[in-house]
N, C-alpha and C. Protein backbone atom coordinates (compact mmCIF):
# COMPACT_ATOMS: atom_id res chain seq x y z
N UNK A 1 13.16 -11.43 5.69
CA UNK A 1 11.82 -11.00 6.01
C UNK A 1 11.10 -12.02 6.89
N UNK A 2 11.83 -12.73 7.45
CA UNK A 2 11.07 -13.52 8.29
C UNK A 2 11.48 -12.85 10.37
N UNK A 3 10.29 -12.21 9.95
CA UNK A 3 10.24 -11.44 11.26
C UNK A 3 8.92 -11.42 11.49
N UNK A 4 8.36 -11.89 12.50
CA UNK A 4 6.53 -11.47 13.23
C UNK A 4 6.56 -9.90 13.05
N UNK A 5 7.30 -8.85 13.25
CA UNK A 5 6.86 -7.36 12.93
C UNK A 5 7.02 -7.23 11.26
N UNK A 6 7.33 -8.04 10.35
CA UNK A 6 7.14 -7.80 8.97
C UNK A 6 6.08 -8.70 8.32
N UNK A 7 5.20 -7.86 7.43
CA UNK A 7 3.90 -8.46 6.73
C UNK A 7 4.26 -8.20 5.22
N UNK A 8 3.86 -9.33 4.67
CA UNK A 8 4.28 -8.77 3.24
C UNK A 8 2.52 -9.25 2.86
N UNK A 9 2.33 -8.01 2.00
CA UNK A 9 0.90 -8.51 1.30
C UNK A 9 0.89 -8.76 -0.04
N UNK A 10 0.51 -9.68 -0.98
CA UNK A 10 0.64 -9.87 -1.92
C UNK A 10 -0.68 -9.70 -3.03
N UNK A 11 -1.00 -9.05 -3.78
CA UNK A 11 -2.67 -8.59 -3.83
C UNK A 11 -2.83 -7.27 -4.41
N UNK A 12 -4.12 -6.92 -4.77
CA UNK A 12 -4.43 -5.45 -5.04
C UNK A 12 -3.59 -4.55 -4.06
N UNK A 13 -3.34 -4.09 -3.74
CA UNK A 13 -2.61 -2.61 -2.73
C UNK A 13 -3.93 -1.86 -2.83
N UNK A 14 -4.23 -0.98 -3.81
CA UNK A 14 -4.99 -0.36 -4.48
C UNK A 14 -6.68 -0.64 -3.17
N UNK A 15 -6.93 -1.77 -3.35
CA UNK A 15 -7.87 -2.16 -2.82
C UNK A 15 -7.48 -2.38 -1.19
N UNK A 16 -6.64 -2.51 -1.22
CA UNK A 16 -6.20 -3.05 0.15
C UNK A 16 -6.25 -2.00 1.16
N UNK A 17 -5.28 -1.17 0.88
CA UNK A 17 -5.04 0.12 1.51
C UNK A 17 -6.24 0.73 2.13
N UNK A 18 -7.52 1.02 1.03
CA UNK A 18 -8.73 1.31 1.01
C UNK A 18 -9.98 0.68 2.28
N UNK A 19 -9.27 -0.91 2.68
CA UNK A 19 -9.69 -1.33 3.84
C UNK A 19 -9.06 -1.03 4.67
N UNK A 20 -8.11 -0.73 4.90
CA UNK A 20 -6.95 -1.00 6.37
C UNK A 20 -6.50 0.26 6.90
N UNK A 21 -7.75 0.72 7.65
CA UNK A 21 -7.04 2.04 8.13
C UNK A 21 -6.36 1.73 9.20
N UNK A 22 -4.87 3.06 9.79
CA UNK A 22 -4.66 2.97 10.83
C UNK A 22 -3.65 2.16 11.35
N UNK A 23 -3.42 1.33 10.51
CA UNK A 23 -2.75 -0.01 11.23
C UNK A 23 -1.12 -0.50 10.44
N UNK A 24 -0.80 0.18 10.30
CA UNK A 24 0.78 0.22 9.73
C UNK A 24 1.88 1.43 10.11
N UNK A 25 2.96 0.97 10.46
CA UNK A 25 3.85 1.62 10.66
C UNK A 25 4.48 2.09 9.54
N UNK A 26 5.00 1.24 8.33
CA UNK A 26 5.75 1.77 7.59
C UNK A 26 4.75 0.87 6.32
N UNK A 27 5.04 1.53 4.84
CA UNK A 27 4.24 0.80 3.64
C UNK A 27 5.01 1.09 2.68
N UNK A 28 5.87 0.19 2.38
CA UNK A 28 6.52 0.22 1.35
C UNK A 28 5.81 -0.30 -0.01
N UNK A 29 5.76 0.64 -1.73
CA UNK A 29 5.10 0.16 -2.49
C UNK A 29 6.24 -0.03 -3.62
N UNK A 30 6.00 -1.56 -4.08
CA UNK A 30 7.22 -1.83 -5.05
C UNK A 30 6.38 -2.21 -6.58
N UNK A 31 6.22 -0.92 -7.12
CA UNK A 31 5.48 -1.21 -7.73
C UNK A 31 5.93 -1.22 -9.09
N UNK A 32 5.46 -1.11 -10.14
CA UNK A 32 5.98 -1.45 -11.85
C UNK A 32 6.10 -0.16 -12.58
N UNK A 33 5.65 -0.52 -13.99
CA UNK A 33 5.01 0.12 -15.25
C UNK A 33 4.24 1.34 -14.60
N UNK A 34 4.24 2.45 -14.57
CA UNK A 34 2.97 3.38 -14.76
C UNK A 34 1.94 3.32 -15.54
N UNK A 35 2.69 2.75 -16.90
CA UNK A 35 1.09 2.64 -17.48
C UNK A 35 0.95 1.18 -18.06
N UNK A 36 0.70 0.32 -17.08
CA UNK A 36 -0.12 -0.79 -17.08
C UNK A 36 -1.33 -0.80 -16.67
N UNK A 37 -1.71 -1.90 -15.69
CA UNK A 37 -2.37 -2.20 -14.74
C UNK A 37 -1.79 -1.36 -13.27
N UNK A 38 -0.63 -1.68 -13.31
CA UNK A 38 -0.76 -0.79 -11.90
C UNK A 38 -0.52 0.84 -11.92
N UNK A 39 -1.34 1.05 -13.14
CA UNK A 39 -1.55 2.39 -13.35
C UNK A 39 -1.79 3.26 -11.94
N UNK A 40 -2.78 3.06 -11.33
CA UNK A 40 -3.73 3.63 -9.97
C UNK A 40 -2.43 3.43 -9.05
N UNK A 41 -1.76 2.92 -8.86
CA UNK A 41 -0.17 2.89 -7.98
C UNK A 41 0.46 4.16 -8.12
N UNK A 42 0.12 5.33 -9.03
CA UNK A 42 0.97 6.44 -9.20
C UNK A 42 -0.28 7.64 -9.21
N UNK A 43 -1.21 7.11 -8.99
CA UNK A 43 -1.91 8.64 -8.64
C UNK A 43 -2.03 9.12 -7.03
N UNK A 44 -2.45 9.98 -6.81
CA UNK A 44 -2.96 10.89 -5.65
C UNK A 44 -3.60 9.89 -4.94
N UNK A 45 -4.45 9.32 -5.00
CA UNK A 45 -5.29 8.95 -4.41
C UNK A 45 -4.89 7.87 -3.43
N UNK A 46 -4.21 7.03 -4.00
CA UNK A 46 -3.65 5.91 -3.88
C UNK A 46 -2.73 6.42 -2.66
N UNK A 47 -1.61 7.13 -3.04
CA UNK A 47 -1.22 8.09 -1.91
C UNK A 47 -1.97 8.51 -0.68
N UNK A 48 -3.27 8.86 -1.02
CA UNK A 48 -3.87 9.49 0.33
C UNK A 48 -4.30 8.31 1.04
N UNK A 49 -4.80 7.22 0.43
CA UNK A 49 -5.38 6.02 1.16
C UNK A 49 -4.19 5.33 1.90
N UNK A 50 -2.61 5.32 1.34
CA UNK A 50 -1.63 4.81 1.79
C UNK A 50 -1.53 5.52 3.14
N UNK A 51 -1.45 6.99 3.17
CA UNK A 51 -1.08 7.69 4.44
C UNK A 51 -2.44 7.61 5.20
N UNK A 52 -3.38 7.26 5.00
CA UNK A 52 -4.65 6.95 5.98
C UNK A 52 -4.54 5.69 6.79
N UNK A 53 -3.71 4.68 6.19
CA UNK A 53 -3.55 3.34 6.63
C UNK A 53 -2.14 3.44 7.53
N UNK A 54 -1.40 4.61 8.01
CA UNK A 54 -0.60 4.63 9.03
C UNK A 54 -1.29 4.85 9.97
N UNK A 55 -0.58 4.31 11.30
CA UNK A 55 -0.59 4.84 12.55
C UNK A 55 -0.16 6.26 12.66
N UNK A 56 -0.52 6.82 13.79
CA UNK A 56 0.39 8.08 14.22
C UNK A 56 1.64 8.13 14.66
């Protein structure tokens, strides 16, 4: 992963996504537990904010 075209973010997603429209090619989510904390990682929503934060 050491490439200038790869970003790894380490952080809320959840929150993140929610700022960053537009500006990703690909978003991979490696995420856990469903029902922890990264509960909000497996709903809808989370989903729609992910596909808002692609490019075309």
């Amino acid at each position: 992963l050491n490439d200038k075209r790869c970003t790894i973010i380490v952080g809320d997603g959840i929150s993140y996504v929610k700022e960053h429209k537009n500006e990703y090619d690909v978003v991979i989510v490696d995420s856990t537990d469903p029902f922890s904390i990264a509960e909000g990682l497996f709903k809808g929503n989370f989903y729609r904010d992910i596909y808002e934060s692609l490019t075309d």
